[in-house]
N, C-alpha and C. Protein backbone atom coordinates (compact mmCIF):
# COMPACT_ATOMS: atom_id res chain seq x y z
N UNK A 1 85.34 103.94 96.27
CA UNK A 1 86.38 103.48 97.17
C UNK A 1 86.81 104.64 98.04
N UNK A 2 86.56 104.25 99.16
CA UNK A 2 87.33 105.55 100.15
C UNK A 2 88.57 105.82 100.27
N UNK A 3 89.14 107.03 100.25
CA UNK A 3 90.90 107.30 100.64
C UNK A 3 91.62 106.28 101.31
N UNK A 4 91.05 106.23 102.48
CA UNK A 4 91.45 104.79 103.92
C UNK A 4 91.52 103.39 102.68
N UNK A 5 90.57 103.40 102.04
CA UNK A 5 91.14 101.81 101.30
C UNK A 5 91.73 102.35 100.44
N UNK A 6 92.47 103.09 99.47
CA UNK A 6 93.49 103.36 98.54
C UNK A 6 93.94 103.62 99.14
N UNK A 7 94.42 104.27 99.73
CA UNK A 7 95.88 104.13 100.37
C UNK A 7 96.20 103.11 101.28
N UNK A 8 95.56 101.49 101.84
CA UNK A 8 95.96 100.39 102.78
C UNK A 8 96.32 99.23 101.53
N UNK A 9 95.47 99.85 100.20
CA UNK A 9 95.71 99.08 99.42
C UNK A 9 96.97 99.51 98.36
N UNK A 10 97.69 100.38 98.27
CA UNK A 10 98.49 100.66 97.84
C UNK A 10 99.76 99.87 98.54
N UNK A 11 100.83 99.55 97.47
CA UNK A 11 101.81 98.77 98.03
C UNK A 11 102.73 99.50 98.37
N UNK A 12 103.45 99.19 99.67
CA UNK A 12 104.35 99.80 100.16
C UNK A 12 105.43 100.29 99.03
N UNK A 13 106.33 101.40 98.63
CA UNK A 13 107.55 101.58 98.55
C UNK A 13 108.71 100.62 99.20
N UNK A 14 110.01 100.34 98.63
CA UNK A 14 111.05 100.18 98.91
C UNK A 14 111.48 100.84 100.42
N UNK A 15 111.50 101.96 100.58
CA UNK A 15 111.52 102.95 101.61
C UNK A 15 111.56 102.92 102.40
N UNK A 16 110.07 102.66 102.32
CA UNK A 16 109.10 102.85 103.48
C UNK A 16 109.39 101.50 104.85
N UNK A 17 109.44 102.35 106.15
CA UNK A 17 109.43 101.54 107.48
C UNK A 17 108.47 101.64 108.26
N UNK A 18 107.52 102.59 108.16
CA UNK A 18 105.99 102.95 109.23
C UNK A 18 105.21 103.43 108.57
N UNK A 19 103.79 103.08 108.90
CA UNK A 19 102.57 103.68 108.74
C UNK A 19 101.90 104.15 109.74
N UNK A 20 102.52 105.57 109.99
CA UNK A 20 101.29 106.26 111.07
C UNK A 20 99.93 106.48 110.51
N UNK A 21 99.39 106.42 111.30
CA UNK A 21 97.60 107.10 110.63
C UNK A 21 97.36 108.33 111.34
N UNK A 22 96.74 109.01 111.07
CA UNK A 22 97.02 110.42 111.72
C UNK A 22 95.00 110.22 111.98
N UNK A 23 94.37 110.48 111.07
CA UNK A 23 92.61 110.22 112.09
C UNK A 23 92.42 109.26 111.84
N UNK A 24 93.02 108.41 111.52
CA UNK A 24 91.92 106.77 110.85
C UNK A 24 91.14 107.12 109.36
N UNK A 25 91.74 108.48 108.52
CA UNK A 25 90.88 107.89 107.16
C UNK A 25 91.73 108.24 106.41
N UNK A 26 92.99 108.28 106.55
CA UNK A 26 94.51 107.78 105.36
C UNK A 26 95.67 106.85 105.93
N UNK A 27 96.58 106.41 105.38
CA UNK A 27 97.51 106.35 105.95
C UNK A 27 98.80 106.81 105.22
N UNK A 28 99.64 107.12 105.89
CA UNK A 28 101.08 107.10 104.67
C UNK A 28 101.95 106.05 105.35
N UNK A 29 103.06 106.45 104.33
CA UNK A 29 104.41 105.06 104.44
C UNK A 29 105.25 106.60 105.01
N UNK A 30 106.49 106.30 105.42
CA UNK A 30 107.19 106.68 106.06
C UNK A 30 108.39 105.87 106.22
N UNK A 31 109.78 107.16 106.50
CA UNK A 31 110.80 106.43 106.72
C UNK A 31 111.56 107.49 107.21
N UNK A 32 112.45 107.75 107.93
CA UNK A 32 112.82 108.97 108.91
C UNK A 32 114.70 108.52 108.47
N UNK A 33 114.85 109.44 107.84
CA UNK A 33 116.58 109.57 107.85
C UNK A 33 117.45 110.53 108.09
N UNK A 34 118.41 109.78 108.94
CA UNK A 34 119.11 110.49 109.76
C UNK A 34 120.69 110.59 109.21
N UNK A 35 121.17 111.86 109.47
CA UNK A 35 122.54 111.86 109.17
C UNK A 35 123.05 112.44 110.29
N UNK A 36 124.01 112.07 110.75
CA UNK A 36 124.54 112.86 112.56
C UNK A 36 123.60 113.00 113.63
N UNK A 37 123.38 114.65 113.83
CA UNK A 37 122.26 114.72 114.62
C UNK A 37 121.22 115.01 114.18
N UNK A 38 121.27 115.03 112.80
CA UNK A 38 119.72 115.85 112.39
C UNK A 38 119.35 114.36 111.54
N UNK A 39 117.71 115.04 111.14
CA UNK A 39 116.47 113.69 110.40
C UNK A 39 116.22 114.82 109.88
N UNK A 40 115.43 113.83 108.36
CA UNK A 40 114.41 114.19 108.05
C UNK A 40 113.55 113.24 107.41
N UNK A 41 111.86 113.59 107.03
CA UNK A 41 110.93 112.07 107.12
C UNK A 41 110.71 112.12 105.33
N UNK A 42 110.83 111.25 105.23
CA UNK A 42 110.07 110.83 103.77
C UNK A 42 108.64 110.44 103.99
N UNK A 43 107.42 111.32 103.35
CA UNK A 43 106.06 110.57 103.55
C UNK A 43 105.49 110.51 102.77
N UNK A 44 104.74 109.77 102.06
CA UNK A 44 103.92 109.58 100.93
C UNK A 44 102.73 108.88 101.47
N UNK A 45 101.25 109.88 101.19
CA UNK A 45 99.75 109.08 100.92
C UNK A 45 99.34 109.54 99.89
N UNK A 46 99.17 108.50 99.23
CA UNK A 46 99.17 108.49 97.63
C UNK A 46 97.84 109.47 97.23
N UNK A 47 96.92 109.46 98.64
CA UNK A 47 95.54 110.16 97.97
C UNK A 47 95.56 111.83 98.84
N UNK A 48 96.88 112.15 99.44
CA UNK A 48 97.09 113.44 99.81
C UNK A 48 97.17 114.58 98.10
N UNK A 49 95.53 115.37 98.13
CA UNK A 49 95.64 115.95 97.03
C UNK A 49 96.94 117.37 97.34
N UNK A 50 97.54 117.67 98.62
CA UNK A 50 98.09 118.72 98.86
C UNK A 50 100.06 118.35 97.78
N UNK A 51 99.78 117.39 97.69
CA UNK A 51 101.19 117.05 97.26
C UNK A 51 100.97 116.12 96.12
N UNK A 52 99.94 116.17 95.35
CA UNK A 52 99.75 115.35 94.54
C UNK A 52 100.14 113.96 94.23
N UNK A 53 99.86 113.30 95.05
CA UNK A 53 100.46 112.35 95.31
C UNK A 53 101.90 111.56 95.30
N UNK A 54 102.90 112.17 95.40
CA UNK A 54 103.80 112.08 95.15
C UNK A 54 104.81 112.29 96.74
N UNK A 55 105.61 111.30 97.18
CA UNK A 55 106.57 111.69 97.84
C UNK A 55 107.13 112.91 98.31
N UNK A 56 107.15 113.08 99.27
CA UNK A 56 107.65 114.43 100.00
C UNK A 56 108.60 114.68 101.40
N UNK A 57 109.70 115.59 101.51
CA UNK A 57 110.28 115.23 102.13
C UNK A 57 110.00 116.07 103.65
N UNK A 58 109.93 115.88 104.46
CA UNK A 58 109.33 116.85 105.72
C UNK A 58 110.67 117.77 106.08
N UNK A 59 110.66 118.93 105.61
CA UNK A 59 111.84 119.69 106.38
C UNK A 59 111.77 121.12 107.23
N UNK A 60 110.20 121.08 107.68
CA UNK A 60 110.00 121.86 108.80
C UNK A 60 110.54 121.57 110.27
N UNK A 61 111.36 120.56 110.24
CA UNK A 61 111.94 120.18 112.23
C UNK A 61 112.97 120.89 112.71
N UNK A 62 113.74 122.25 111.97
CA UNK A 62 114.75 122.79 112.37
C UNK A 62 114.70 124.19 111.70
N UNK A 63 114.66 125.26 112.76
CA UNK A 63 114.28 126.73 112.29
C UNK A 63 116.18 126.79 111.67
N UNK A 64 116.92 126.54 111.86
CA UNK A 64 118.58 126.81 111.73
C UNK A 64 119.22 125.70 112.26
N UNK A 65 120.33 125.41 111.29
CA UNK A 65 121.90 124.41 111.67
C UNK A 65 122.87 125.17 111.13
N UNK A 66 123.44 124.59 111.91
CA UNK A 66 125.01 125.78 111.54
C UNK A 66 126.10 124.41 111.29
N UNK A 67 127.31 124.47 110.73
CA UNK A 67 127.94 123.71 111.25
C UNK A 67 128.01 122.89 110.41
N UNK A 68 128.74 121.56 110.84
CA UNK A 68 128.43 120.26 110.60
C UNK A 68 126.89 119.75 110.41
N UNK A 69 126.17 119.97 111.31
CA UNK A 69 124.70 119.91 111.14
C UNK A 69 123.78 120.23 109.95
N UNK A 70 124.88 121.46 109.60
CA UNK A 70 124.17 121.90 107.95
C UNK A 70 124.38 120.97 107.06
N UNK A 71 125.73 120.45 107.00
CA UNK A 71 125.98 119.54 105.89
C UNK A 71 125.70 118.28 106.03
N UNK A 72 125.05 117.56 107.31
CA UNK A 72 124.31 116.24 107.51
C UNK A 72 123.34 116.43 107.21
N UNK A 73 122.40 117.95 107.21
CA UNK A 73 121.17 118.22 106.93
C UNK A 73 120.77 118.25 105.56
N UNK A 74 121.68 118.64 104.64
CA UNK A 74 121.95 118.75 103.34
C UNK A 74 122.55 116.92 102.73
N UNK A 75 123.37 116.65 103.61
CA UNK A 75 123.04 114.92 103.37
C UNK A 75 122.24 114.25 103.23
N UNK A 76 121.28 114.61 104.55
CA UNK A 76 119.80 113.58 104.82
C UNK A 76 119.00 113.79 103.71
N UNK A 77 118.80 115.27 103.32
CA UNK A 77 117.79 115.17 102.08
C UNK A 77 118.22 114.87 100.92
N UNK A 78 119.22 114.66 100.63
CA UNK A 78 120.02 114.42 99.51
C UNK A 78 119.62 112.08 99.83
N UNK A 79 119.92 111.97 100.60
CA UNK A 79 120.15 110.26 101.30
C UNK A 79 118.40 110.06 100.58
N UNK A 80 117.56 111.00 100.94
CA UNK A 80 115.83 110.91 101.29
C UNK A 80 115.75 110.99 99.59
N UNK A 81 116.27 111.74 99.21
CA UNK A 81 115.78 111.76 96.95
C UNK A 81 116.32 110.71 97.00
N UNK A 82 117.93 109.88 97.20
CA UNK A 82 117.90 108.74 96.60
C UNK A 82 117.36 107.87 96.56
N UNK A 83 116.75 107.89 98.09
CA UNK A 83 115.89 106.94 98.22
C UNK A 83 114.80 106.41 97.61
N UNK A 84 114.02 107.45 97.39
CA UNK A 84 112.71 107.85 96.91
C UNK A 84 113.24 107.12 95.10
N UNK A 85 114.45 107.98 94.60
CA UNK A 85 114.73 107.71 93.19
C UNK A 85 114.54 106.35 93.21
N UNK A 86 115.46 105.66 93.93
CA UNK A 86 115.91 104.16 93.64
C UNK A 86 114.91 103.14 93.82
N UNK A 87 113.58 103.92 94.57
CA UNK A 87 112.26 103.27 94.69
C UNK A 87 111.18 103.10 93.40
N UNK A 88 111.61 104.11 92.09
CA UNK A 88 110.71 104.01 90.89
C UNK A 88 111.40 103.51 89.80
């Protein structure tokens, strides 16, 4: 079975709102949460050996927040585990 069919055949998460495909031979689920002005993405492909298949939260989109921004930023990923929790 190829990656591309385990992961189209895997059932969505709770979570999950998009499936980008990035070359056409995986896909993940996705869900982008936002607190104020800042996001961050929840992505899971179940046959990504870099993360062992397991949920991950993307928090490379901001070199620094200061502010308020810190603590929406510290929200969102906090919002992104529950999510993920309340999905298993």
């Amino acid at each position: 079975m190829s990656a591309a069919t385990v992961a189209h055949a895997t059932a969505c998460p709770a979570w999950c709102t998009d499936h980008p495909e990035s070359d056409g031979s995986w896909m993940a689920h996705t869900r982008r949460v936002a607190v104020g002005n800042v996001a961050v993405v929840i992505e899971w492909c179940p046959t990504d050996e870099s993360t062992e298949g397991q949920p991950v939260i993307q928090v490379d989109d901001y070199q620094w927040v200061s502010g308020q921004d810190a603590r929406d930023y510290a929200a969102a990923i906090v919002a992104a585990c529950d999510l993920i929790d309340a999905a298993t």
